[in-house]
N, C-alpha and C. Protein backbone atom coordinates (compact mmCIF):
# COMPACT_ATOMS: atom_id res chain seq x y z
N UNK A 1 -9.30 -21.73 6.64
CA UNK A 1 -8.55 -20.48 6.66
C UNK A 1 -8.97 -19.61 5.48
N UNK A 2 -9.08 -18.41 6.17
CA UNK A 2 -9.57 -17.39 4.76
C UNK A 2 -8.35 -17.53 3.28
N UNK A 3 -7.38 -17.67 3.50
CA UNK A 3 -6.28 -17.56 2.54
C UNK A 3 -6.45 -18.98 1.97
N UNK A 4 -7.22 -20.06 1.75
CA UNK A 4 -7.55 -20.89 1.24
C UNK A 4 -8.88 -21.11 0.77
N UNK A 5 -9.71 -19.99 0.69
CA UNK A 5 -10.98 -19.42 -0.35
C UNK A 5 -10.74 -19.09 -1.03
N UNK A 6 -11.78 -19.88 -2.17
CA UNK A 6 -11.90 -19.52 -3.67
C UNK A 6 -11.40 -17.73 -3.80
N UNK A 7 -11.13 -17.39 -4.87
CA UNK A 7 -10.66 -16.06 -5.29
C UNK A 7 -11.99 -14.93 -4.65
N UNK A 8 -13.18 -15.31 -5.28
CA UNK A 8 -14.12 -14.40 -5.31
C UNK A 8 -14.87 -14.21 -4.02
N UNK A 9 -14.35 -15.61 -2.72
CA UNK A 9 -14.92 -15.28 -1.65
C UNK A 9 -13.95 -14.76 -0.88
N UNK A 10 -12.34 -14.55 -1.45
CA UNK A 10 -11.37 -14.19 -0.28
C UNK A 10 -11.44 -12.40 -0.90
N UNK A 11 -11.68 -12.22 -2.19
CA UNK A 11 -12.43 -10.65 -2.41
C UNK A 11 -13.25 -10.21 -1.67
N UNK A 12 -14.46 -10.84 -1.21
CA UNK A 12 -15.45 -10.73 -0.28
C UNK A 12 -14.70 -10.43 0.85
N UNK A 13 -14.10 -11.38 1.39
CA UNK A 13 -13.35 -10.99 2.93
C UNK A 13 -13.02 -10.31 2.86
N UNK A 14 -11.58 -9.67 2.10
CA UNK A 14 -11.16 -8.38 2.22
C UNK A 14 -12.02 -7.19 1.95
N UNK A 15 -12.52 -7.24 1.41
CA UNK A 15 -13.34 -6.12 1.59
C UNK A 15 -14.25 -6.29 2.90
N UNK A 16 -14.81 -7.32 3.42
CA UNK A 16 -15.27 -6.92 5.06
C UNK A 16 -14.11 -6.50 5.96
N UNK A 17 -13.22 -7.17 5.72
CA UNK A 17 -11.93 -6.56 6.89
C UNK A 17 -11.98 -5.08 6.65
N UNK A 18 -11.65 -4.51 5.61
CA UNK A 18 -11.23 -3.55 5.59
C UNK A 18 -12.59 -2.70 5.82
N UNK A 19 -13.51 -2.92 5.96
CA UNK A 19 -14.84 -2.03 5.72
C UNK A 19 -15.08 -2.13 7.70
N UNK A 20 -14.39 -2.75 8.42
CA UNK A 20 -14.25 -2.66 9.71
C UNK A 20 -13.74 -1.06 10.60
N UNK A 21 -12.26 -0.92 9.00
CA UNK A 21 -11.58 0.00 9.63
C UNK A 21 -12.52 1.38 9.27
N UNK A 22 -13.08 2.35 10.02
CA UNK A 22 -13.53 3.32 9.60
C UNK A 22 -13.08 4.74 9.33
N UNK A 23 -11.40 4.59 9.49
CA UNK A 23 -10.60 5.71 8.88
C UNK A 23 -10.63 5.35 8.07
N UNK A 24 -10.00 4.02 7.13
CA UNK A 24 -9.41 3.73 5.71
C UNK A 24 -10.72 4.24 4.96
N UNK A 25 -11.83 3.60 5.14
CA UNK A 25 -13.55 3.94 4.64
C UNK A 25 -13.58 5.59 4.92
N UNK A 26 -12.99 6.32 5.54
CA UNK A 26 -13.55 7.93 5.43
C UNK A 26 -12.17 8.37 4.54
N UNK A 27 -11.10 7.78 4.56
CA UNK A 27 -9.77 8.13 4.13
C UNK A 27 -10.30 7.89 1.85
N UNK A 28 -10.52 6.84 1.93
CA UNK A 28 -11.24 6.33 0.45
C UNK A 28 -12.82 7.61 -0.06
N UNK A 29 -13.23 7.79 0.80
CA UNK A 29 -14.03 8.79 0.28
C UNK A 29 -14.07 10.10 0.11
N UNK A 30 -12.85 10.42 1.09
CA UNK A 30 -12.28 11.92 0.91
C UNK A 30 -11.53 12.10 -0.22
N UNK A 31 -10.80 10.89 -0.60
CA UNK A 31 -9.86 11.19 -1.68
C UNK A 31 -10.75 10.62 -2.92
N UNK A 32 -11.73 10.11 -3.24
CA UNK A 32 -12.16 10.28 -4.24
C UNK A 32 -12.88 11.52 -4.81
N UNK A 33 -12.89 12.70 -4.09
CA UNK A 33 -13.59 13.85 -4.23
C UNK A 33 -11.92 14.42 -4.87
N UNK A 34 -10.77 14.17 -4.47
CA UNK A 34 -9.91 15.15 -5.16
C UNK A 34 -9.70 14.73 -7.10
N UNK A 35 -10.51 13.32 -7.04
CA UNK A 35 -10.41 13.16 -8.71
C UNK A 35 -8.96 12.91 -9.09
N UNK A 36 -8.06 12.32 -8.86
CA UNK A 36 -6.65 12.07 -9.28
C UNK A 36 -6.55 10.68 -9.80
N UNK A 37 -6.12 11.15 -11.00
CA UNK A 37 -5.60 10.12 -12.27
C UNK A 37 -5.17 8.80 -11.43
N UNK A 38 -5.44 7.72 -11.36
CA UNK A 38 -5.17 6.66 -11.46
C UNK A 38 -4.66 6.09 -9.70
N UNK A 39 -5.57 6.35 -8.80
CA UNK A 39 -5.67 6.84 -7.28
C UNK A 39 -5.51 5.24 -7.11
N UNK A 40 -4.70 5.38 -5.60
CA UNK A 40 -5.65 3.63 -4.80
C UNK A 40 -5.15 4.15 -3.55
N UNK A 41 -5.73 3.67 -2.84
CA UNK A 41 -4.92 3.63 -1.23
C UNK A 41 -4.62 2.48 -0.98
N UNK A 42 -3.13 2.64 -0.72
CA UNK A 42 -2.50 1.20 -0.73
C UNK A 42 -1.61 1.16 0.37
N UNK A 43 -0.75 -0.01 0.39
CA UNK A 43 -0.11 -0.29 1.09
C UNK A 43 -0.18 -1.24 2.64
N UNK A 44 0.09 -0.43 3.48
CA UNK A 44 0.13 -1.21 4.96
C UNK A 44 -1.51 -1.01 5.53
N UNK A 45 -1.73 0.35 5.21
CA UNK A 45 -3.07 0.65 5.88
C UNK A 45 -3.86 -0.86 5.54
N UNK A 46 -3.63 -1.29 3.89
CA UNK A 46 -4.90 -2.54 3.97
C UNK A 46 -4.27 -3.57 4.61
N UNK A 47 -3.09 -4.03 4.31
CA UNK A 47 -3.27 -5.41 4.88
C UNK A 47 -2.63 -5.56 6.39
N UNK A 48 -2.21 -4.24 6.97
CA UNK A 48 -2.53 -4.32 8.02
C UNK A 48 -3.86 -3.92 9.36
N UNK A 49 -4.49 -3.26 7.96
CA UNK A 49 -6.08 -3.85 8.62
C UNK A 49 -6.89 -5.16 8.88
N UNK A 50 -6.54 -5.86 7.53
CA UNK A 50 -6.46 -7.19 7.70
C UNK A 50 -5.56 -8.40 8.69
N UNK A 51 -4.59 -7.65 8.87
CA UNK A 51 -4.01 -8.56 10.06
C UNK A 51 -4.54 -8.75 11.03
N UNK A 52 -5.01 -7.31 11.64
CA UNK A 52 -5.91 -6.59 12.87
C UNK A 52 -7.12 -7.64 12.94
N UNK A 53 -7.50 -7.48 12.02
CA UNK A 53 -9.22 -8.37 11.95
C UNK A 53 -9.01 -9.76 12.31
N UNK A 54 -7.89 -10.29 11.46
CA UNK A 54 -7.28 -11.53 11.36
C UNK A 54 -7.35 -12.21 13.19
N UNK A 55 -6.24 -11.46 13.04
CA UNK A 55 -6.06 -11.61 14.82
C UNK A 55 -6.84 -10.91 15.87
N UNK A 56 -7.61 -10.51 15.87
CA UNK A 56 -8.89 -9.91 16.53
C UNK A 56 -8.15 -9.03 17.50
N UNK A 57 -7.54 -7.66 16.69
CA UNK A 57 -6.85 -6.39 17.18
C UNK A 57 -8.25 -5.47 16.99
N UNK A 58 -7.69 -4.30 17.82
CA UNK A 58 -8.50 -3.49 16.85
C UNK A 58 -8.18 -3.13 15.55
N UNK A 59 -9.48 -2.85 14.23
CA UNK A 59 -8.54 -2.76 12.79
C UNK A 59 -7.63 -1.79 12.45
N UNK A 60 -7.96 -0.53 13.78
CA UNK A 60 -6.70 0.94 13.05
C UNK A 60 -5.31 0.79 13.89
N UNK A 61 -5.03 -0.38 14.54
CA UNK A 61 -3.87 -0.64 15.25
C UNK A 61 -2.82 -0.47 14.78
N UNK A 62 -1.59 0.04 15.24
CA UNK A 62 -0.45 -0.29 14.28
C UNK A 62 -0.48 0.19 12.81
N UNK A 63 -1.12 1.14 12.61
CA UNK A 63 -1.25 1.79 11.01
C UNK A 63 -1.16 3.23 11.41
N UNK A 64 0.05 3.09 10.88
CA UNK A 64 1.10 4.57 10.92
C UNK A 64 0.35 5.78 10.00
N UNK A 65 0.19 5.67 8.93
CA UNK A 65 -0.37 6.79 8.19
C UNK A 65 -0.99 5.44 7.25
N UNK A 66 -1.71 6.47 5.93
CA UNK A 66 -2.50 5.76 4.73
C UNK A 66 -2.17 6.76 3.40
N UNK A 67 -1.79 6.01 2.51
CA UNK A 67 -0.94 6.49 1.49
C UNK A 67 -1.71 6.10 0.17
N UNK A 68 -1.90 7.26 -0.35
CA UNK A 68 -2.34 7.31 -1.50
C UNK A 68 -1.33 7.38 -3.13
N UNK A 69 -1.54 6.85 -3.69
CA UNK A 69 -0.78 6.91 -4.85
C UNK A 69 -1.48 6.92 -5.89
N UNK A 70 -0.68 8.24 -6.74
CA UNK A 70 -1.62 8.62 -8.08
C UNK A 70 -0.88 8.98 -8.97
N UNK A 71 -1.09 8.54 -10.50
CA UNK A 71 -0.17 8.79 -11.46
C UNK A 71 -0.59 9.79 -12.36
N UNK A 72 0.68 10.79 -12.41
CA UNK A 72 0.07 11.91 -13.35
C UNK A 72 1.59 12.37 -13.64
N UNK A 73 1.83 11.93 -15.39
CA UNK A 73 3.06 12.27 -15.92
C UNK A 73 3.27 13.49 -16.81
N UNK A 74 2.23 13.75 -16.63
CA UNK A 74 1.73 15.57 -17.54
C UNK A 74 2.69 16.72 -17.28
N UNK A 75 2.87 16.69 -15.79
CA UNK A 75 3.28 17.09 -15.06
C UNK A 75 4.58 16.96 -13.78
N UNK A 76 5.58 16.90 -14.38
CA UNK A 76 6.71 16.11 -13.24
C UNK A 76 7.30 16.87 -12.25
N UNK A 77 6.88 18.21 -12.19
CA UNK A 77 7.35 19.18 -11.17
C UNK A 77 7.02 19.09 -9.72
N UNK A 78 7.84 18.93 -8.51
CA UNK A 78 7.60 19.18 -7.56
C UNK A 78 5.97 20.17 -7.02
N UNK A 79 6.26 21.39 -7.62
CA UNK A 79 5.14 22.39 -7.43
C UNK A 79 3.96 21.51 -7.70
N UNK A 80 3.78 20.68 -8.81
CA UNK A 80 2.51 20.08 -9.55
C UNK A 80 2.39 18.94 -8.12
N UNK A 81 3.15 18.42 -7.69
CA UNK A 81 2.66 17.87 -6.89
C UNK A 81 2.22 18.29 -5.64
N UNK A 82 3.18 19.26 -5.60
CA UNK A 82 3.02 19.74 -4.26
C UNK A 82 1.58 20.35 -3.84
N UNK A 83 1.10 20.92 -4.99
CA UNK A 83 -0.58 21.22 -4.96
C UNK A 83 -1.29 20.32 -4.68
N UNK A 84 -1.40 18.76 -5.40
CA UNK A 84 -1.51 18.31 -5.15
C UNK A 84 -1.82 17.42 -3.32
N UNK A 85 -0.81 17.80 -2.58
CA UNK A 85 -0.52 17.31 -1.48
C UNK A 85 -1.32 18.23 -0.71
N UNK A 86 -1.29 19.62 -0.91
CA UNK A 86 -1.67 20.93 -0.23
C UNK A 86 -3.46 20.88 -0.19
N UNK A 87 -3.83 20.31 -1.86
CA UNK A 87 -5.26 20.17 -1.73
C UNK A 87 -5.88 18.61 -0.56
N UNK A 88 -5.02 17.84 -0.27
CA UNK A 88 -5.52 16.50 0.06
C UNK A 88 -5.16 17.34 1.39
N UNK A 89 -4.57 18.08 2.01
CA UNK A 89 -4.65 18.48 3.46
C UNK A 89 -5.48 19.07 3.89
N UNK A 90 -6.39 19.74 2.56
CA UNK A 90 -7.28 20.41 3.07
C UNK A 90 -9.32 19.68 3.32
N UNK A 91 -8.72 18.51 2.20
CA UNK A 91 -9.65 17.26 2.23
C UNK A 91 -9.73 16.88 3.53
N UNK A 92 -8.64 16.43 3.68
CA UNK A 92 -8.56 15.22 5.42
C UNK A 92 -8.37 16.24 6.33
N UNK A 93 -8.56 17.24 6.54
CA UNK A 93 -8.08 18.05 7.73
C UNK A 93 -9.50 17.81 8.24
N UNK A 94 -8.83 17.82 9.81
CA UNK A 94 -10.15 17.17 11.02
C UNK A 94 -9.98 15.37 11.08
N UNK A 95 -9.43 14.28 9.89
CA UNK A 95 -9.26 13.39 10.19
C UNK A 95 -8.53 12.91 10.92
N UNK A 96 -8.42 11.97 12.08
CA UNK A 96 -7.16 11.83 12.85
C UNK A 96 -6.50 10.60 12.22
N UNK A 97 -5.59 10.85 11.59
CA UNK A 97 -5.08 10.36 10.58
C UNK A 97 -3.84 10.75 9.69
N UNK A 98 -2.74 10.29 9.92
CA UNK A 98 -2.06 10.79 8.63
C UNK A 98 -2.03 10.35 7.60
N UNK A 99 -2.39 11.42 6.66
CA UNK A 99 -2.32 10.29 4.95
C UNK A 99 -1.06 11.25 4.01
N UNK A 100 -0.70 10.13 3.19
CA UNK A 100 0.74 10.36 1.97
C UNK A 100 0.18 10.41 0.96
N UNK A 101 0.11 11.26 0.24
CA UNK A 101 -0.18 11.30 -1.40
C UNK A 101 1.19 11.36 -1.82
N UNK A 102 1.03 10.93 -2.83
CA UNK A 102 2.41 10.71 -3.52
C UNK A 102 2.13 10.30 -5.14
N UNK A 103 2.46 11.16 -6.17
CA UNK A 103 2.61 10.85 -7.79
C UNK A 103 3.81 9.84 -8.06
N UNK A 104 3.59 8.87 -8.27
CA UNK A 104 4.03 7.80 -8.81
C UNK A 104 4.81 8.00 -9.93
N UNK A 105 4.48 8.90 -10.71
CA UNK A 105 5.02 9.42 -11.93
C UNK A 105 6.28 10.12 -11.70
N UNK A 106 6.55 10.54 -10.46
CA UNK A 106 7.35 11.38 -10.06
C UNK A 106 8.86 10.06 -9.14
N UNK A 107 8.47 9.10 -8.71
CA UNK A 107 9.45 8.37 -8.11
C UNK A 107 11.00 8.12 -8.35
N UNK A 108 10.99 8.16 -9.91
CA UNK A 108 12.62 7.49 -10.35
C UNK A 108 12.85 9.40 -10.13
N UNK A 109 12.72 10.29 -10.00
CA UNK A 109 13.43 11.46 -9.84
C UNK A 109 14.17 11.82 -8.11
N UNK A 110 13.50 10.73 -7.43
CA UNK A 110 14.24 11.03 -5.88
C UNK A 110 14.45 9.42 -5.53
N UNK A 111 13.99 8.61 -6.21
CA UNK A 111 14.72 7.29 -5.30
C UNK A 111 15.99 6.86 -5.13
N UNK A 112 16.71 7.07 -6.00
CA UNK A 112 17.71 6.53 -5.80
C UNK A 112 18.70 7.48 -4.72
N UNK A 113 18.63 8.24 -4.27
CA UNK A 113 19.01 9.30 -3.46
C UNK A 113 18.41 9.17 -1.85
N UNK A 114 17.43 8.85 -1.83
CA UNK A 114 16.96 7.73 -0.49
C UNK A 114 17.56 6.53 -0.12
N UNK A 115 17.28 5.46 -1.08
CA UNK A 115 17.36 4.22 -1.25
C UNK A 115 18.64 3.58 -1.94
N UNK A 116 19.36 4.13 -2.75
CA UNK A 116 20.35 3.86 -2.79
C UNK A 116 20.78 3.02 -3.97
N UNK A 117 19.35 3.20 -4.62
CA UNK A 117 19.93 2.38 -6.03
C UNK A 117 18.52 2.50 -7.12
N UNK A 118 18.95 3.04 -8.59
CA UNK A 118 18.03 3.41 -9.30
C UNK A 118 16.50 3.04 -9.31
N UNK A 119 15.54 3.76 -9.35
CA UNK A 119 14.27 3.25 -10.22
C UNK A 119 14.18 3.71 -11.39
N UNK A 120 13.78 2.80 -12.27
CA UNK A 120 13.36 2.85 -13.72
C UNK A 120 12.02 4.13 -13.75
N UNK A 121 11.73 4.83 -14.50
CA UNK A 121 10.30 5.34 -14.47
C UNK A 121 9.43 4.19 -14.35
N UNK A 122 8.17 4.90 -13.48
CA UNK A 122 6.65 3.68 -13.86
C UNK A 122 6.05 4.14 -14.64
N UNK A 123 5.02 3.54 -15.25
CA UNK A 123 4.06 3.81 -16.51
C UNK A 123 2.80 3.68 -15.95
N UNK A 124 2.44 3.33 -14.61
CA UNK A 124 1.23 3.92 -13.84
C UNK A 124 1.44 3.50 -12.66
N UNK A 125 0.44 3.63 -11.82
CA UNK A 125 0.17 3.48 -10.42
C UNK A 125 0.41 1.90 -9.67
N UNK A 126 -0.41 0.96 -11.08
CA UNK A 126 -0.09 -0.35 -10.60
C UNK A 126 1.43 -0.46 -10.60
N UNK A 127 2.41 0.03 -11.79
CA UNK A 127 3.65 -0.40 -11.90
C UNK A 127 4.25 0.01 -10.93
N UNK A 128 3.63 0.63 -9.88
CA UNK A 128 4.78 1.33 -8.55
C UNK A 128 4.34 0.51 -7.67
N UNK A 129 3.30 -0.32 -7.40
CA UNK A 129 2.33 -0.99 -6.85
C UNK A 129 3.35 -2.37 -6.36
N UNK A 130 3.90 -2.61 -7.93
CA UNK A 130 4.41 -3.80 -7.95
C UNK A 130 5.90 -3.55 -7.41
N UNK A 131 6.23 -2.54 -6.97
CA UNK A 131 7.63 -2.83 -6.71
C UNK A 131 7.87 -2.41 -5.19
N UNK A 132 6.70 -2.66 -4.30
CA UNK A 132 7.08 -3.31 -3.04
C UNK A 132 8.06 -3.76 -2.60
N UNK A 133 8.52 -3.78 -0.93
CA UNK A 133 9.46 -4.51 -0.73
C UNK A 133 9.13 -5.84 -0.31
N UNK A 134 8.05 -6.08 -0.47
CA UNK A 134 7.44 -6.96 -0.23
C UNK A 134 5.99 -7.59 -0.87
N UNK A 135 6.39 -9.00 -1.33
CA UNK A 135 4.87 -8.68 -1.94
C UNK A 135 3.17 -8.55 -1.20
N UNK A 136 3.44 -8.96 -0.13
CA UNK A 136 2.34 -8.65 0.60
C UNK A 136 1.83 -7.24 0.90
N UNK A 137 2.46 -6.13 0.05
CA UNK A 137 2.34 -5.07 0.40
C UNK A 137 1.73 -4.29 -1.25
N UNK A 138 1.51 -5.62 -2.14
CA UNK A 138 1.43 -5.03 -3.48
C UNK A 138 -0.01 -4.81 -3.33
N UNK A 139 -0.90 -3.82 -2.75
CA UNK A 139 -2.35 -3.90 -2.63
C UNK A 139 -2.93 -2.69 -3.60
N UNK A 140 -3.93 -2.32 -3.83
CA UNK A 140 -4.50 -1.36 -3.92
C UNK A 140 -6.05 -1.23 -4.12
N UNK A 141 -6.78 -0.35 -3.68
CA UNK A 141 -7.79 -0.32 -3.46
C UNK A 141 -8.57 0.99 -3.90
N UNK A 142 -9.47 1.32 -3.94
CA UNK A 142 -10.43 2.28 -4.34
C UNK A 142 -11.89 2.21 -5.14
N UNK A 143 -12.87 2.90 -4.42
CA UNK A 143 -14.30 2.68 -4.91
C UNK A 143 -14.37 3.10 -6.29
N UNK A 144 -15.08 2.68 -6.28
CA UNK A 144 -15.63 2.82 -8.12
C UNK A 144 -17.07 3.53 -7.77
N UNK A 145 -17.18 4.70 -9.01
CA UNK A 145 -18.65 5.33 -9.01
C UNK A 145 -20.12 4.72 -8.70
N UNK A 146 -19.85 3.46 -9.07
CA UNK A 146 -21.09 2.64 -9.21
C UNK A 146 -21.23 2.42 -7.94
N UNK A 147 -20.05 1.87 -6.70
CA UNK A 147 -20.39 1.42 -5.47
C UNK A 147 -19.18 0.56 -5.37
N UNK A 148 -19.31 -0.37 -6.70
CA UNK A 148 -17.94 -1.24 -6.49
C UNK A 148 -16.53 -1.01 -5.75
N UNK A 149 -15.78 -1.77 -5.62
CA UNK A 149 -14.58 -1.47 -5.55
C UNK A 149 -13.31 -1.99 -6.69
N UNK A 150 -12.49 -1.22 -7.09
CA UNK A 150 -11.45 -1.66 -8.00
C UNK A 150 -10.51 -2.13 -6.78
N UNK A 151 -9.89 -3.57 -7.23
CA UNK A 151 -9.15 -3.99 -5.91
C UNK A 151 -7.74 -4.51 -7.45
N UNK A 152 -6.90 -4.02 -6.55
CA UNK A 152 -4.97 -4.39 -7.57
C UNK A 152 -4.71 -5.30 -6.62
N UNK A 153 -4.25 -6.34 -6.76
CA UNK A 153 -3.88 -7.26 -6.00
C UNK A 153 -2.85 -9.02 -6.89
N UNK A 154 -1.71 -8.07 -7.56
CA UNK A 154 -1.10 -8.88 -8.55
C UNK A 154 -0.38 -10.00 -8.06
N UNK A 155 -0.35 -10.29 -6.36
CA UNK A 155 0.11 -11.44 -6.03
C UNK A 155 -1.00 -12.13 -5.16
N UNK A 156 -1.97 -11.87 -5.21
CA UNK A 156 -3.28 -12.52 -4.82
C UNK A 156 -3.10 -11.92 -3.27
N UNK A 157 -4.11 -12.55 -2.54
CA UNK A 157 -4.80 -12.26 -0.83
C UNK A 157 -4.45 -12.75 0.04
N UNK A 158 -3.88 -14.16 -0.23
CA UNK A 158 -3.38 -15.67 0.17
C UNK A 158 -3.10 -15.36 1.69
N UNK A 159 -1.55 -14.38 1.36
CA UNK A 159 -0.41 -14.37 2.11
C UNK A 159 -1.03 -13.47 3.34
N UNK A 160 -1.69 -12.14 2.35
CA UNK A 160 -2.01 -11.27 3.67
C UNK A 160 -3.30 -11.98 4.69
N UNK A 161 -4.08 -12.85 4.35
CA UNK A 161 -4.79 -13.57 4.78
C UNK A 161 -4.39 -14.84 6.02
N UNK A 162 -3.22 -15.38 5.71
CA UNK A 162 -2.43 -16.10 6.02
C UNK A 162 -1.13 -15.47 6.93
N UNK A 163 -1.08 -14.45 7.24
CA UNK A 163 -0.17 -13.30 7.82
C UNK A 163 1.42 -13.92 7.42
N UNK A 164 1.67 -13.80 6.16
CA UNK A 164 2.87 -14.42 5.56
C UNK A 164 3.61 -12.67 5.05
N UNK A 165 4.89 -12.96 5.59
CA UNK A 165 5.56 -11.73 4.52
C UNK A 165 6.41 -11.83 3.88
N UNK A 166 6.87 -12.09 2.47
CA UNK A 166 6.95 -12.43 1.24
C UNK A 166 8.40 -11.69 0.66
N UNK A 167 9.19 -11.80 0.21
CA UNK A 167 9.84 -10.50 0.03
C UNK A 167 9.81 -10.38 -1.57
N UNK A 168 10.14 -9.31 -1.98
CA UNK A 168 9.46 -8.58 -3.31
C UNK A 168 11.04 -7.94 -4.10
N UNK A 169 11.71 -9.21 -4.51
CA UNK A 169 13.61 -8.21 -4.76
C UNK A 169 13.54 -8.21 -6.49
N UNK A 170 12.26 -6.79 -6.41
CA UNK A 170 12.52 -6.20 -7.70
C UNK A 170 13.03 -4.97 -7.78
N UNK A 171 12.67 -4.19 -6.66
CA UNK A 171 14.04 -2.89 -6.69
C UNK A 171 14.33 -2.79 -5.13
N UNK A 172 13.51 -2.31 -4.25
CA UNK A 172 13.63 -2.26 -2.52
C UNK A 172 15.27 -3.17 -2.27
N UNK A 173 16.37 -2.57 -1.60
CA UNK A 173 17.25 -3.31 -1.31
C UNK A 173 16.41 -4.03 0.13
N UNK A 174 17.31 -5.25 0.21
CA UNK A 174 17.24 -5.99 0.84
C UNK A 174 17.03 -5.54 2.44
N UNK A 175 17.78 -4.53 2.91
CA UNK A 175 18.11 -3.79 4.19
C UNK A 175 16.50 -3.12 4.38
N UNK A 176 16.07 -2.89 3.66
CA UNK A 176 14.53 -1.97 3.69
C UNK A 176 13.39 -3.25 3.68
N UNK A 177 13.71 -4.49 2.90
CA UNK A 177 12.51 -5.26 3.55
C UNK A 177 12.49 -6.02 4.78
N UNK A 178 13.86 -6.37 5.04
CA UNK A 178 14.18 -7.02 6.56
C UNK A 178 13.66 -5.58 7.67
N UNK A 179 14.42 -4.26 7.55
CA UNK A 179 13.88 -3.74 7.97
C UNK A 179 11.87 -3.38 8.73
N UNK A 180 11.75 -3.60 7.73
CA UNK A 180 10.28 -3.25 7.32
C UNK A 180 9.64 -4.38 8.10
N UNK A 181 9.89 -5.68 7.75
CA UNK A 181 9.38 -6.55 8.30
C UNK A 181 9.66 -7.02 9.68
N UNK A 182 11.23 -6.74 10.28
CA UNK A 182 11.28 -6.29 11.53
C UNK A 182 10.28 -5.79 12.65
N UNK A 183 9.58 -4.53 11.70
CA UNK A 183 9.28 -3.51 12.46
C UNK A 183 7.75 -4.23 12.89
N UNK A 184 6.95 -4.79 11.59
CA UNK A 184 6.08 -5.70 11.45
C UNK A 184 5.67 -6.75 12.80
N UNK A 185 6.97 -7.85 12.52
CA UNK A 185 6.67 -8.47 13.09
C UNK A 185 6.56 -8.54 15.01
N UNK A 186 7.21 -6.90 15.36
CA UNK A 186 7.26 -6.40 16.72
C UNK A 186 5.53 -6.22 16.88
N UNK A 187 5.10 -5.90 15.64
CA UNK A 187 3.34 -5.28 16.29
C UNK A 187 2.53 -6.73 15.82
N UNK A 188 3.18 -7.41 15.06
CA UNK A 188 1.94 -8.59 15.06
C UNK A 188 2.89 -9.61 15.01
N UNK A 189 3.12 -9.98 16.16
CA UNK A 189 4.40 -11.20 16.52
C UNK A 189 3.69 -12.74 15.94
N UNK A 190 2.63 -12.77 15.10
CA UNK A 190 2.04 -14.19 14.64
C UNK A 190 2.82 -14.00 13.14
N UNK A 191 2.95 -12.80 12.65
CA UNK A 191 3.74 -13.28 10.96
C UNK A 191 4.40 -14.16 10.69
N UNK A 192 4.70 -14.14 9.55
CA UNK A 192 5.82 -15.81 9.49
C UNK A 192 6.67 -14.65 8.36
N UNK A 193 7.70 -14.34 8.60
CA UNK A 193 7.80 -13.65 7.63
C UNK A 193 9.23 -14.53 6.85
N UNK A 194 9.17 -14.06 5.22
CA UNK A 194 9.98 -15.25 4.61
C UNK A 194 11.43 -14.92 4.73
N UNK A 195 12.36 -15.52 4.43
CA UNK A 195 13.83 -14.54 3.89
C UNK A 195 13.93 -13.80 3.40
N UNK A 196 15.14 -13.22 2.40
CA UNK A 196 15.51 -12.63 1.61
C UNK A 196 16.07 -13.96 0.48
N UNK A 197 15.14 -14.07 -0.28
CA UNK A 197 15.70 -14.98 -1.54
C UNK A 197 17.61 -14.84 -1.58
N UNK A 198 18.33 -16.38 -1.47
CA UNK A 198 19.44 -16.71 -2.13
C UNK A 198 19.97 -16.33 -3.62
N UNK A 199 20.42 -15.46 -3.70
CA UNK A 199 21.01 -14.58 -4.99
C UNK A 199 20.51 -13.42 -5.80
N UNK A 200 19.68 -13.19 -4.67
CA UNK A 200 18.29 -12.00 -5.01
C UNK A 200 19.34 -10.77 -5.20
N UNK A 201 19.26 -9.65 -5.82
CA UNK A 201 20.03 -8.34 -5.16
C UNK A 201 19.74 -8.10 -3.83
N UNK A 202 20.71 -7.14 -3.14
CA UNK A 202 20.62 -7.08 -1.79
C UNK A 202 20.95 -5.06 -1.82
N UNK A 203 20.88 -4.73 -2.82
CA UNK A 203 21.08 -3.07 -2.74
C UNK A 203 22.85 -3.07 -2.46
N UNK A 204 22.75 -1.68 -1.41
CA UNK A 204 23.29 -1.06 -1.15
C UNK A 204 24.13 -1.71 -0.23
C-alpha cells in the first residue's frame, strides 16, 4: 500500500497523483504568476485527487473548487484582499474551474461569525493549514522556481493514501467535520472515516 512507503517514495506518489489532475497543474501555474506571499493550493483539490487516482476515478471528480491560501498581514482590509481575488479572476478566467483565494491573515476577523466560535490570529499560511477540520485535509502544495515542489504536509500522506479521515479538534466544531466528512464519504464510499475524539470540543 502506498501509505506504507518510506517518506520520500510516498512524496514521489503524491506528486504523480496529483500531476494526473490537469486543472490542479494549470490551477498551480496560474497562481504562481500572481506572486502572493506565502501561496499553496490546498485542501480537498489534493487529496481528493489522490483518492480519485487511489481508486481509479477520474482525478478532477468530486472536486468542487481549488483554494488557494496566502498570507499577507500588511494589509487586513477587505479591499486589500478583495484585489487580490479580482486579480486571480482575471488569471483563471477561461479555466473551467472554480478557485478560492483567500488571505489567511485575514481569518480570525470573520470566523467566528460563520462558525461559531473564535479563531486566534495565524502567523502564516501553514498555521491556517493546520487547523483543518480534519487532518487529512492539512495539505499544501506549490512549485518552487527551480521546478521543485514545496509540499506542507504536518500530519504526513499515510491517511490520504490510505483513504482514512482523521478528525482535526483544534478549532472546526465538531458539526463541520462530521459534516464534511459526510459529504465525503457519499462521493468516495471506500473512506474509513474516524470519530469525533471522546472529550474533544464539539463547538457550537
Amino acid at each position: 500500500m502506498l501509505g506504507r512507503l518510506p517518506l520520500e517514495e510516498q512524496l514521489d506518489a503524491f506528486r504523480s497523483a496529483l500531476g494526473q489532475n490537469e486543472t490542479l497543474a494549470e490551477v498551480m501555474a496560474r497562481t504562481a504568476t500572481l506572486d502572493l506571499p506565502g501561496w499553496y493550493v490546498t485542501a480537498g483539490c489534493l487529496f481528493q485527487t489522490v483518492w480519485n487516482v487511489v481508486t481509479g476515478r477520474p482525478p478532477t471528480r468530486g472536486i468542487r473548487d481549488y483554494d488557494i491560501f496566502y498570507f499577507d498581514d500588511t494589509d487586513l482590509s477587505w479591499e486589500a484582499e478583495d484585489a487580490v481575488i479580482k486579480a486571480g479572476q482575471e488569471v483563471f478566467e477561461g479555466l473551467r474551474a472554480e478557485v478560492e483565494i483567500r488571505n489567511e491573515a485575514r481569518v480570525h476577523l470573520w470566523y467566528e461569525q460563520k462558525f461559531g466560535v473564535p479563531c486566534p490570529p495565524y502567523d502564516s499560511t501553514e498555521s491556517a493549514i493546520d487547523c483543518f477540520a480534519a487532518t487529512t485535509c492539512c495539505l499544501g502544495v506549490r512549485p518552487e522556481p527551480d521546478g521543485t515542489w514545496r509540499v506542507y504536509a504536518p500530519h504526513g500522506l499515510s491517511d490520504v493514501f490510505n483513504l482514512v479521515v482523521r478528525p482535526n479538534p483544534v478549532l472546526a466544531p465538531r458539526e463541520v467535520y462530521e459534516a464534511k466528512a459526510a459529504r465525503w464519504k457519499e462521493e468516495w464510499p471506500e473512506l474509513r472515516v474516524l470519530p469525533w475524539p471522546t472529550g474533544a470540543p464539539s463547538g457550537t
